[in-house]
C-alpha atoms as a PDB file:
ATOM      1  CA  UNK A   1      -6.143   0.932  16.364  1.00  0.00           C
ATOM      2  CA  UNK A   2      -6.577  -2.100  14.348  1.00  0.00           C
ATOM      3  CA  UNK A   3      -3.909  -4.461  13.685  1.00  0.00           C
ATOM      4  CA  UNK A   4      -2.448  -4.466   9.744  1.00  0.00           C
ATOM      5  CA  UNK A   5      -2.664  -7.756   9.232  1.00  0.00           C
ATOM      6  CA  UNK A   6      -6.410  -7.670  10.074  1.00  0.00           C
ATOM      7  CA  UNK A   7     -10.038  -8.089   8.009  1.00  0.00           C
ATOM      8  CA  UNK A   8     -12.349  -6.110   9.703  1.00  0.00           C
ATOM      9  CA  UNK A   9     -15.976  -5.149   9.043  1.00  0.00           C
ATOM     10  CA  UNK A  10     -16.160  -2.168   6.711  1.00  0.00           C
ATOM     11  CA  UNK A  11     -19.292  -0.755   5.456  1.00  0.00           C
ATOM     12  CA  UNK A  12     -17.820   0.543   2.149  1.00  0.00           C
ATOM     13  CA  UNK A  13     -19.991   3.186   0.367  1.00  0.00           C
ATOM     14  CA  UNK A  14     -19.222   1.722  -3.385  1.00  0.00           C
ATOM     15  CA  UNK A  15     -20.248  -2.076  -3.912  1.00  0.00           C
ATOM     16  CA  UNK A  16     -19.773  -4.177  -6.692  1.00  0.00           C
ATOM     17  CA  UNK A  17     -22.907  -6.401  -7.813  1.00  0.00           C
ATOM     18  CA  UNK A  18     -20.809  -9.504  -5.807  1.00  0.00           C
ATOM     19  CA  UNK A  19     -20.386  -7.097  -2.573  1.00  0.00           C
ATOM     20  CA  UNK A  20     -16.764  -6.530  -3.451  1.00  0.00           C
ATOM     21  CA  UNK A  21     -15.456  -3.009  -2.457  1.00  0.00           C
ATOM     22  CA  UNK A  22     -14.770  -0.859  -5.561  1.00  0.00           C
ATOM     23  CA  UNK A  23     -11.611   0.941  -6.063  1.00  0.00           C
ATOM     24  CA  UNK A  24     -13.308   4.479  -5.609  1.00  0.00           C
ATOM     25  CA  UNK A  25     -11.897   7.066  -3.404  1.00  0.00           C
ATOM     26  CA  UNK A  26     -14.362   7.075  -0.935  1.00  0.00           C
ATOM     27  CA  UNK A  27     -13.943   3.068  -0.728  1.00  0.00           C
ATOM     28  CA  UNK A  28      -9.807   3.689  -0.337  1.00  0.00           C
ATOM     29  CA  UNK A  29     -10.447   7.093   1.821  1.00  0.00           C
ATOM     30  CA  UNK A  30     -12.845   4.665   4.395  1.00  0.00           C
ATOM     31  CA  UNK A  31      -9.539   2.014   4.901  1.00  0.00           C
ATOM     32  CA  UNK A  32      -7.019   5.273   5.596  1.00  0.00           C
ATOM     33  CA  UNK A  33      -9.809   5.928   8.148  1.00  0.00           C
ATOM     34  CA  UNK A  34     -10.379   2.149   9.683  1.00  0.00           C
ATOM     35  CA  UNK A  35      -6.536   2.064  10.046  1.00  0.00           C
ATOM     36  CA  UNK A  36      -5.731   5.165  11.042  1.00  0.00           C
ATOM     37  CA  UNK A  37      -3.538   6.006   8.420  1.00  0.00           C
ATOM     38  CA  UNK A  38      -2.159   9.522   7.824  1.00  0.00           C
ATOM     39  CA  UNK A  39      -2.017  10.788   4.023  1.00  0.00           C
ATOM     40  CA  UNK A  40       1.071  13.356   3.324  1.00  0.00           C
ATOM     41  CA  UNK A  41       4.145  14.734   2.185  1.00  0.00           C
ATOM     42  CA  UNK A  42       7.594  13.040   2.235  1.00  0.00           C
ATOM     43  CA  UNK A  43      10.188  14.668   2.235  1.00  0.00           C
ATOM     44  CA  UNK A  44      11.638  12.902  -0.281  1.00  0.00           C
ATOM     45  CA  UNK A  45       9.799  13.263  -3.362  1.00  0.00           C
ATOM     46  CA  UNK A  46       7.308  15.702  -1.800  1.00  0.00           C
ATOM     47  CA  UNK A  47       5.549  16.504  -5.429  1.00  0.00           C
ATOM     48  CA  UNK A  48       3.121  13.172  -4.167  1.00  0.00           C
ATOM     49  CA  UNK A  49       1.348  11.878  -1.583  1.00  0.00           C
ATOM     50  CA  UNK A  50       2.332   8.848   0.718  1.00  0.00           C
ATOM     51  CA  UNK A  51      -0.071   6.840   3.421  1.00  0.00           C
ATOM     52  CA  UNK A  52       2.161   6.584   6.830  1.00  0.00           C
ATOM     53  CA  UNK A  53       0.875   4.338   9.047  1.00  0.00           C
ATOM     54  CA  UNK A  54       2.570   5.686  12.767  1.00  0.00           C
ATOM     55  CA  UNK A  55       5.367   3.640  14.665  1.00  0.00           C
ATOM     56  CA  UNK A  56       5.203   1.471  12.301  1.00  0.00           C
ATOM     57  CA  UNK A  57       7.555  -0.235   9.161  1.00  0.00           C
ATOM     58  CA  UNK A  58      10.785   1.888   9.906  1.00  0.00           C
ATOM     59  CA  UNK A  59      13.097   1.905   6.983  1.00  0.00           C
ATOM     60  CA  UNK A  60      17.095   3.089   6.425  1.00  0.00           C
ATOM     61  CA  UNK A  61      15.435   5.980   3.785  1.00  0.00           C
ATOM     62  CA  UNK A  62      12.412   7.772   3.250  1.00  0.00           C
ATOM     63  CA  UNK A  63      11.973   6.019  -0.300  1.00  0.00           C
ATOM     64  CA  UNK A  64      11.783   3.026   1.236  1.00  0.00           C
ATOM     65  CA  UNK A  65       9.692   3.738   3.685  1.00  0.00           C
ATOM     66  CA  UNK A  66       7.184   5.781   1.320  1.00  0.00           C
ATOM     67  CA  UNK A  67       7.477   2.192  -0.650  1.00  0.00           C
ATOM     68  CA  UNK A  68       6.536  -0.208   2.408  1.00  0.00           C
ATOM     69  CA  UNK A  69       3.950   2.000   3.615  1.00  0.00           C
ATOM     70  CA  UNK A  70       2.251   2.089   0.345  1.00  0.00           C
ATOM     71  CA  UNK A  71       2.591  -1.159  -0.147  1.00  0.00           C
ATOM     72  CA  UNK A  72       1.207  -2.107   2.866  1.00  0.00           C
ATOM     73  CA  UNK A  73      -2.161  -0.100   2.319  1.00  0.00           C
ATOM     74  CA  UNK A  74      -2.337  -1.982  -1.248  1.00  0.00           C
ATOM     75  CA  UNK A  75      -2.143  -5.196   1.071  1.00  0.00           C
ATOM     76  CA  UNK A  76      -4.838  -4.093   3.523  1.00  0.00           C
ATOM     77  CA  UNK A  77      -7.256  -2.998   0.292  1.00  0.00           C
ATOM     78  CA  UNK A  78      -6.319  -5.904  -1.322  1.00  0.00           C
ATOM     79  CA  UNK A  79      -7.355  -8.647   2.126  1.00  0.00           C
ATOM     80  CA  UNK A  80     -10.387  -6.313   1.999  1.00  0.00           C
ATOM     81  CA  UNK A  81     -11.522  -7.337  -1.108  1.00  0.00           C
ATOM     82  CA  UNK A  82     -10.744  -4.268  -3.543  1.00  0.00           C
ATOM     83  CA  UNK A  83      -9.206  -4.970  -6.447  1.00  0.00           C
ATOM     84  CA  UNK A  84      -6.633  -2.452  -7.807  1.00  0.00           C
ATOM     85  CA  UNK A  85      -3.126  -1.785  -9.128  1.00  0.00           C
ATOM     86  CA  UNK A  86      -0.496  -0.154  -7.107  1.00  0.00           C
ATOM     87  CA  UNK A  87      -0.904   2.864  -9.774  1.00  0.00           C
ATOM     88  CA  UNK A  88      -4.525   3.429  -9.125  1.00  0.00           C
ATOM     89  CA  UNK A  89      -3.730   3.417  -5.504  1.00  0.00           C
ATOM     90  CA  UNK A  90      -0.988   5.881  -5.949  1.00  0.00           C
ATOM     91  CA  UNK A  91      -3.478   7.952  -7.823  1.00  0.00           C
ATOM     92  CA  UNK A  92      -6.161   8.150  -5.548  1.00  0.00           C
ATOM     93  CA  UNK A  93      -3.973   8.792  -2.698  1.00  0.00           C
ATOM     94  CA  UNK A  94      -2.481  12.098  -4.514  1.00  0.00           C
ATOM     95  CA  UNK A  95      -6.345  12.723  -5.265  1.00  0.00           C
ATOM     96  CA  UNK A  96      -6.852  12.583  -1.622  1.00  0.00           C
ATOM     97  CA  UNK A  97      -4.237  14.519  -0.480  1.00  0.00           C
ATOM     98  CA  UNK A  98      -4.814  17.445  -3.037  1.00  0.00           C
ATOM     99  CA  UNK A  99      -8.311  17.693  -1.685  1.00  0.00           C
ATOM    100  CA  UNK A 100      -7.368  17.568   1.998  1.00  0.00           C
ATOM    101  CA  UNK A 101      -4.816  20.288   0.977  1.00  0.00           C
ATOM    102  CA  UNK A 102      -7.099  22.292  -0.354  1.00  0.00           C
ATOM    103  CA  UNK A 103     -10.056  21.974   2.433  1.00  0.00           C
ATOM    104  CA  UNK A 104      -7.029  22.975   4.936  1.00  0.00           C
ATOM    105  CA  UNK A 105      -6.309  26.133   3.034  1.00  0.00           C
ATOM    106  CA  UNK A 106      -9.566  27.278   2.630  1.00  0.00           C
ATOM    107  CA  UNK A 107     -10.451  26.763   6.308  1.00  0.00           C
ATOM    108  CA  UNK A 108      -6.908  28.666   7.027  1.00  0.00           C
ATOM    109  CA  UNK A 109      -8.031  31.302   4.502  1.00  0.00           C
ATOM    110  CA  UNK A 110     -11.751  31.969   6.366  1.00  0.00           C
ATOM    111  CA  UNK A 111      -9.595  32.037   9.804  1.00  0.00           C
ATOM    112  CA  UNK A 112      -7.668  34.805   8.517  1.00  0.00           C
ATOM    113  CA  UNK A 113     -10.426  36.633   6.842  1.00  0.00           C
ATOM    114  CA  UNK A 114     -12.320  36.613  10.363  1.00  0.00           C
ATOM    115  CA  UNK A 115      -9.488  37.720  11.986  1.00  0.00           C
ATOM    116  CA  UNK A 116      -9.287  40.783   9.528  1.00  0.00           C
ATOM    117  CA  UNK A 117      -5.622  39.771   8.219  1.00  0.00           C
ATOM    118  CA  UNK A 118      -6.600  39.212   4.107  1.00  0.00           C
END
């Protein structure tokens, strides 16, 4: 596990013409990877999705710490050199969760099917 406060080599698929990292998905979906952070659900305010980066940046409530986590990926983008607003962060990240939703129900869906229970 990488350190946050690190800049570490990342082969990002989407370049700009100076070598910059875009602000795609797949650019923002490659840091959650490098850093091992998990995309989900708070409890509070469950309707989006938060990066959680584990044992880490404890907070007195879940706002805040759905705030210091998020802001924390925005600072690891931003060292990286991706240039984006905490709103387009925000949402890519609920683009990224839906879509990780959505593979895990289908591949719960095809489990049931093959175990007859549709």
């Amino acid at each position: 596990m990488h350190a946050l406060d690190d800049v570490i080599e990342i082969e990002f698929p989407h370049t700009d013409p100076a070598g910059r990292p875009a602000a795609t998905l797949e650019n923002i979906e490659t840091i959650i990877e490098a850093f091992d952070v998990i995309l989900a659900r708070p409890l509070v305010n469950h309707e989006s999705f938060t990066p959680f980066f584990p044992g880490r940046f404890h907070a007195f409530s879940a706002e805040n710490v759905r705030d210091v986590h998020l802001s924390k990926l925005h600072d690891i983008c931003q060292r990286h050199g991706m240039v984006l607003n905490m709103r387009t962060l925000a949402r890519h990240l609920q683009m990224l969760g839906l879509e990780r939703e959505d593979c895990e129900r289908i591949e719960a869906n095809e489990k049931r099917l093959e175990r007859g229970l549709a």
